[in-house]
C-alpha atoms as a PDB file:
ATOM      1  CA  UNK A   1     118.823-173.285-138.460  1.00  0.00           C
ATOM      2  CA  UNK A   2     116.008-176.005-137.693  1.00  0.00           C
ATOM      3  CA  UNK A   3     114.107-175.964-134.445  1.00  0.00           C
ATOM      4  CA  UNK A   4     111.711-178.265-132.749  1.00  0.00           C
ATOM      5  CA  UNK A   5     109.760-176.979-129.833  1.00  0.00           C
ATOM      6  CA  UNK A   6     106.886-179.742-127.887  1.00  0.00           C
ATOM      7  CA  UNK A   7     105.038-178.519-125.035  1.00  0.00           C
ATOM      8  CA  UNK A   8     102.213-180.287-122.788  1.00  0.00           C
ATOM      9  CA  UNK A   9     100.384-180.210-119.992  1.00  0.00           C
ATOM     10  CA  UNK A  10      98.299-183.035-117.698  1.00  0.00           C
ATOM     11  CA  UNK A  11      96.369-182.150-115.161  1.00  0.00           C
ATOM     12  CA  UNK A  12      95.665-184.964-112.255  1.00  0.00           C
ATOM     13  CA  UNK A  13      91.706-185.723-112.057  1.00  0.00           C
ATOM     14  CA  UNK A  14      90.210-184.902-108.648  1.00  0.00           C
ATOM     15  CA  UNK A  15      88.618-188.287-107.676  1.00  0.00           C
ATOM     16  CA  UNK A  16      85.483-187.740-107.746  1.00  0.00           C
ATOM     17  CA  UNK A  17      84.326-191.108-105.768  1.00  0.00           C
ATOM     18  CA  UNK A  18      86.042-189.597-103.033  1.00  0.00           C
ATOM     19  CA  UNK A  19      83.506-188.695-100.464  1.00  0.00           C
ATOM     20  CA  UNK A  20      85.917-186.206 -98.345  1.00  0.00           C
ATOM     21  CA  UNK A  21      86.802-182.515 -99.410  1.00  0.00           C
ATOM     22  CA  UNK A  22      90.223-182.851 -97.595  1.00  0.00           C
ATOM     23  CA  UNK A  23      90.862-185.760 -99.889  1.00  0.00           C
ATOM     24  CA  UNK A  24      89.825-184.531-102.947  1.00  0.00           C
ATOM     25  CA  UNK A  25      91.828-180.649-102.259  1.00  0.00           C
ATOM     26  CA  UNK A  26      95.239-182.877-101.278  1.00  0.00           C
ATOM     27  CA  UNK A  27      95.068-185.693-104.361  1.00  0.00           C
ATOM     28  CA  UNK A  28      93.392-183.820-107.041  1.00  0.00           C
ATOM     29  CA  UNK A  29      94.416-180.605-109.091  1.00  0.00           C
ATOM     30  CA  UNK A  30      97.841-181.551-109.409  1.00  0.00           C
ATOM     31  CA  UNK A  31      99.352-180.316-112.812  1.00  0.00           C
ATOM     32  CA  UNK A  32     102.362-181.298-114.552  1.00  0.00           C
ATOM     33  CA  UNK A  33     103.620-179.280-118.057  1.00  0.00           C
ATOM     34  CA  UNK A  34     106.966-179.302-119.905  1.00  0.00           C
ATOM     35  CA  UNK A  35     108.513-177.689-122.861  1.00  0.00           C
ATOM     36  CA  UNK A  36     110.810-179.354-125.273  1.00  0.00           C
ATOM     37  CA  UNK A  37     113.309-177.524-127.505  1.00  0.00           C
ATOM     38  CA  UNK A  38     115.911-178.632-129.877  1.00  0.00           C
ATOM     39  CA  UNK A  39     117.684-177.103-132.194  1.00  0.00           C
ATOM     40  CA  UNK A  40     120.884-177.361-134.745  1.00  0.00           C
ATOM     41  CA  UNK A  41     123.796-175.365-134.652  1.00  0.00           C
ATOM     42  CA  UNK A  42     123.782-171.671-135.851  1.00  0.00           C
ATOM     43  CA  UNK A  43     126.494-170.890-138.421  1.00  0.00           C
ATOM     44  CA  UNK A  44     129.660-169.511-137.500  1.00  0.00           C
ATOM     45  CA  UNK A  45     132.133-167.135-139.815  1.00  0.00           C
ATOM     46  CA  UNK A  46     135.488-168.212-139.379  1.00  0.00           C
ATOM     47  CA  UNK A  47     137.848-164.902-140.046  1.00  0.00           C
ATOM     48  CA  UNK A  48     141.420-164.058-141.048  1.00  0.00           C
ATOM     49  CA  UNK A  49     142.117-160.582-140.362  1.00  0.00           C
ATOM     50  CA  UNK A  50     142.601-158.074-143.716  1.00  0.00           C
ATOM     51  CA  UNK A  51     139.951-156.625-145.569  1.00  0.00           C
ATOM     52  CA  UNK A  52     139.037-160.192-146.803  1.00  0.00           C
ATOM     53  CA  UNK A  53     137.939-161.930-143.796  1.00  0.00           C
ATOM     54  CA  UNK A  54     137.393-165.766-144.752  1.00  0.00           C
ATOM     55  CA  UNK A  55     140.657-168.184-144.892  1.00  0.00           C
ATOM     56  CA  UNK A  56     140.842-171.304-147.550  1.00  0.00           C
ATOM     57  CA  UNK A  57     139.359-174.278-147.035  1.00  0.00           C
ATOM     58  CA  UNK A  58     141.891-176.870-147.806  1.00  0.00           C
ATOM     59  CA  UNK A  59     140.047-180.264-146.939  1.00  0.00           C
ATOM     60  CA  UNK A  60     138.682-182.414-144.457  1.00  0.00           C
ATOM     61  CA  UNK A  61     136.479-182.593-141.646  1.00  0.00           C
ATOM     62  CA  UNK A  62     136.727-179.199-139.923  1.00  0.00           C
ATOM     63  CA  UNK A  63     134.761-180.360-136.952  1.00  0.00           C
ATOM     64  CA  UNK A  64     137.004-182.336-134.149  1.00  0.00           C
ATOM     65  CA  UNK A  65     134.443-185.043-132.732  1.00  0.00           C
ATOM     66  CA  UNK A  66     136.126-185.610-129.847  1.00  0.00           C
ATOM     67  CA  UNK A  67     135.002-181.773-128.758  1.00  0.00           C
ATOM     68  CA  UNK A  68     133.297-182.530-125.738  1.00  0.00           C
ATOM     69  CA  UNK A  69     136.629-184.057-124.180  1.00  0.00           C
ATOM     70  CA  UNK A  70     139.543-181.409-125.477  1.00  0.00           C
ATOM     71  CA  UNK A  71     137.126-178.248-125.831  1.00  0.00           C
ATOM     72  CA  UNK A  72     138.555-177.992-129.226  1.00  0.00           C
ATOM     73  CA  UNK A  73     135.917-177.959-131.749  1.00  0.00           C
ATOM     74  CA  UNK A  74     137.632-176.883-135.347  1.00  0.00           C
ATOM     75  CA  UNK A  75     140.316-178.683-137.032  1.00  0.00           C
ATOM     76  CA  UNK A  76     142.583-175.967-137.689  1.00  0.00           C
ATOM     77  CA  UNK A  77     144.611-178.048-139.927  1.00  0.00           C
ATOM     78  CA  UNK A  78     141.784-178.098-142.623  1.00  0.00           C
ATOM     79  CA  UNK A  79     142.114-173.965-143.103  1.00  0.00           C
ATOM     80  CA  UNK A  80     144.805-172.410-144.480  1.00  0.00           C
ATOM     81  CA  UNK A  81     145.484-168.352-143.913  1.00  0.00           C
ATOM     82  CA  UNK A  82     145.459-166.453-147.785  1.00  0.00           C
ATOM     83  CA  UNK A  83     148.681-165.120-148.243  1.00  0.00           C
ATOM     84  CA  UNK A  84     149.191-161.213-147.888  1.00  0.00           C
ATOM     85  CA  UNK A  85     149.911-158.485-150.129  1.00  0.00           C
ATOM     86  CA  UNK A  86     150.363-154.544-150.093  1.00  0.00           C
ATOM     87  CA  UNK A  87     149.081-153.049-146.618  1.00  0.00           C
ATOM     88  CA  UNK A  88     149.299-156.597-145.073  1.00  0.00           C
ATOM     89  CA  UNK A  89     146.020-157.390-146.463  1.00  0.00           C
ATOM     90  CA  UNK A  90     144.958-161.099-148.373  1.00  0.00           C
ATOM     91  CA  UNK A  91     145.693-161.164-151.927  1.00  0.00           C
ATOM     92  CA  UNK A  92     142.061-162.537-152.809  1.00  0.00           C
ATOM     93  CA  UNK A  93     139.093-164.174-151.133  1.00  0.00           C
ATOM     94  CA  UNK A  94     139.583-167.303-149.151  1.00  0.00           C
ATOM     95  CA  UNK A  95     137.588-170.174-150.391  1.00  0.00           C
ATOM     96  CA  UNK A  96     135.426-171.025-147.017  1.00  0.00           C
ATOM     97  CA  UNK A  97     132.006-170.182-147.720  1.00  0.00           C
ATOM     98  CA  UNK A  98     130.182-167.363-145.135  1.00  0.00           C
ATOM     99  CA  UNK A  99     128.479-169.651-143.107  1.00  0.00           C
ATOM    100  CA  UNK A 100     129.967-172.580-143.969  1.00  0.00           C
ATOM    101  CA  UNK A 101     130.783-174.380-140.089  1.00  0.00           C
ATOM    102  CA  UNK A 102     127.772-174.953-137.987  1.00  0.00           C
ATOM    103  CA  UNK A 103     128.260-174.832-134.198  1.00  0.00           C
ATOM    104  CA  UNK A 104     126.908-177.260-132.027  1.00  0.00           C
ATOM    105  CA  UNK A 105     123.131-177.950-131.676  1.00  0.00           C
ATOM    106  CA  UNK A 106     121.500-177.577-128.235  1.00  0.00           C
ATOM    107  CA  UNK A 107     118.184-179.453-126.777  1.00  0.00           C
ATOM    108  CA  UNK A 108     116.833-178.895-123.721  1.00  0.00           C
ATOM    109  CA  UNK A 109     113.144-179.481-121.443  1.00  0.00           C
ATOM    110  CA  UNK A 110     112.096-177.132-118.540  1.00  0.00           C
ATOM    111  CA  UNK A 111     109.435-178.856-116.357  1.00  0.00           C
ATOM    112  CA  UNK A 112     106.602-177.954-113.877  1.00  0.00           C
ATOM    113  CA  UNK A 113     104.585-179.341-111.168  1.00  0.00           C
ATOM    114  CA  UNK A 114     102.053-177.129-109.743  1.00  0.00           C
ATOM    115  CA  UNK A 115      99.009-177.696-107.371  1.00  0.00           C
ATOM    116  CA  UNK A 116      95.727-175.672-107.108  1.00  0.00           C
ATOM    117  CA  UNK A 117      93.723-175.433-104.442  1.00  0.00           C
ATOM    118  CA  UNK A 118      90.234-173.555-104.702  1.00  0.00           C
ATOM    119  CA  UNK A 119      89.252-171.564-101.356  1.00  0.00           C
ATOM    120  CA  UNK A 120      86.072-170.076-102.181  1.00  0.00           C
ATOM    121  CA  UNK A 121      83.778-170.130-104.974  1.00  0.00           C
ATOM    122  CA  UNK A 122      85.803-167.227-106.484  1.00  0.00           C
ATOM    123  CA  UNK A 123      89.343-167.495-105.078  1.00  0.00           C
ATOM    124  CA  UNK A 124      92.058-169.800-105.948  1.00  0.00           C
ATOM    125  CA  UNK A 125      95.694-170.456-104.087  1.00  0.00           C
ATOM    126  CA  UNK A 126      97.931-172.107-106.328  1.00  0.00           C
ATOM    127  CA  UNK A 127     101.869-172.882-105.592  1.00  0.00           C
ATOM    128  CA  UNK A 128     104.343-174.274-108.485  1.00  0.00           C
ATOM    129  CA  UNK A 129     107.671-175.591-108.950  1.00  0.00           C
ATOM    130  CA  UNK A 130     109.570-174.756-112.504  1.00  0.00           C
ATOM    131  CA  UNK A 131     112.937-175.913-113.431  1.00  0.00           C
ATOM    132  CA  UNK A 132     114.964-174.467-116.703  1.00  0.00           C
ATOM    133  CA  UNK A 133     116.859-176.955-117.996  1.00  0.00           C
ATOM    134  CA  UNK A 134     115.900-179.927-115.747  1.00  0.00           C
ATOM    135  CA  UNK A 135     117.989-182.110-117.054  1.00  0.00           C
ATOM    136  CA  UNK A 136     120.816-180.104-116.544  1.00  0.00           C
ATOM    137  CA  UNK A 137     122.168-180.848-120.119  1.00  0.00           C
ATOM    138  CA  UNK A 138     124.920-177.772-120.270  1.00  0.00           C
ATOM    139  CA  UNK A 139     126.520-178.281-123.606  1.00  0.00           C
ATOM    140  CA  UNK A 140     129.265-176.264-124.759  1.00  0.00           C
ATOM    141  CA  UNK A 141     127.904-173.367-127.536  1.00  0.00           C
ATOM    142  CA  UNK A 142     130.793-170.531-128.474  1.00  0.00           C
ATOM    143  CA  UNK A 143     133.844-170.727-129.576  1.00  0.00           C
ATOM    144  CA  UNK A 144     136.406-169.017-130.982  1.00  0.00           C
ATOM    145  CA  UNK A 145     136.627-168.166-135.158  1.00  0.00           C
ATOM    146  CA  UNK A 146     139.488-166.162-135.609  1.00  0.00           C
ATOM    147  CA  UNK A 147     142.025-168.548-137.161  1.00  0.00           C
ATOM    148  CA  UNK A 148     145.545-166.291-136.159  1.00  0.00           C
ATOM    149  CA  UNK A 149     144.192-166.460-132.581  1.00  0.00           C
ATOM    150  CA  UNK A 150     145.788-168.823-130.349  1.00  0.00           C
ATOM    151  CA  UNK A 151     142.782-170.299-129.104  1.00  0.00           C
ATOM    152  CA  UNK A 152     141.411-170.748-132.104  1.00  0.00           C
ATOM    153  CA  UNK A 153     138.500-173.460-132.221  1.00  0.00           C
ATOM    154  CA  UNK A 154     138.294-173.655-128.879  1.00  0.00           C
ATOM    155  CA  UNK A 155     134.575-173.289-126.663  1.00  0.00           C
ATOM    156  CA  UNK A 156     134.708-170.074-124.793  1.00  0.00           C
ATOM    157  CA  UNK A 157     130.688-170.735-123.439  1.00  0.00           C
ATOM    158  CA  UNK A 158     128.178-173.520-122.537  1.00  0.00           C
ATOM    159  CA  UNK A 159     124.449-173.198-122.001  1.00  0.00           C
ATOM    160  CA  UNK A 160     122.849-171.948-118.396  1.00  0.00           C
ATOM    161  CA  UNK A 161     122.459-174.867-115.645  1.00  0.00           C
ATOM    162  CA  UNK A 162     119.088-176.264-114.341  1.00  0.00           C
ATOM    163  CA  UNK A 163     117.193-173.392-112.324  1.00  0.00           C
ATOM    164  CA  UNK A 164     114.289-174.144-110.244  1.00  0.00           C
ATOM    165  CA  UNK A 165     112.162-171.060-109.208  1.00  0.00           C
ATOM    166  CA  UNK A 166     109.286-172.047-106.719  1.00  0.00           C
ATOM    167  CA  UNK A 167     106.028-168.829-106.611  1.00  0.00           C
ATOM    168  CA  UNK A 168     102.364-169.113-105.200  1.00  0.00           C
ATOM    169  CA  UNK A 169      99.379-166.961-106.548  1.00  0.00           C
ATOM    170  CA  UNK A 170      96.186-165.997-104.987  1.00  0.00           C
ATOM    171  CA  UNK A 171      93.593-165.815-107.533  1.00  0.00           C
ATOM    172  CA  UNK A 172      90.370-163.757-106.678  1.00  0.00           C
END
């Protein structure tokens, strides 16, 4: 799996030209930070049940790229169960690699606006706003890998919505 994470953080200058204190508590110390993360797919194990777990790979693009429309995400028409012998079990291994199918990748960016205000020499007040997943990007992330199941390829999960979570702290 590859991941990218970015994170930074700017913090307003207090004007210093600014001859009032009221001015320079409301307009300055102002501080905005985000995180970026992306990151591809993790790999998913599509099964057969037996003591063999893997099916055959017969060909194709196993990944249906309309996915985001249907919810359907595998192709089942590119795996093919391995026929069964004695105890209902496959005959051999299937030819679909462990690992082979990626699910889908995610990205996301949390955000935060937070202002400080100094009281005394040695105590600070500051209040913040944080959002998870502010741009409420909720892509779909599980599905289903058992090929004999009926919803087979199919999402079953997407990723969390935006949260926002507002705190103060008292420094001293």
């Amino acid at each position: 799996m590859h991941r990218f994470d970015a994170d930074w953080i700017y913090e307003l200058p207090a004007p210093a030209r600014w001859q009032s204190e009221v001015a320079r508590q409301a307009l300055g110390g102002w501080q905005v930070a985000g995180v970026f993360n992306a990151r591809t797919g993790t790999p998913a194990i599509i099964t057969q049940s037996g003591l063999t777990s893997r099916p055959d790979y017969v060909g194709g693009d196993p990944i249906l790229h309309d996915s985001k429309k249907t919810g359907n995400y595998l192709n089942r028409s590119v795996f093919a169960l391995v026929p069964l012998g004695v105890g209902r079990n496959p005959i051999r291994g299937g030819t679909l690699g462990n690992g082979a199918i990626r699910g889908p990748g995610f990205w996301g960016m949390n955000l935060s606006l937070s202002k400080g205000f100094q009281l005394t020499e040695q105590m600070r007040f500051q209040i913040a706003a944080g959002m998870f997943n502010a741009l409420n990007y909720t892509p779909y992330t599980g599905f289903t890998t058992g090929i004999q199941g009926a919803t087979f390829g199919q999402f079953t999960s997407h990723a969390g919505a935006r949260e926002i979570e507002l705190n103060a702290r008292l420094t001293w």
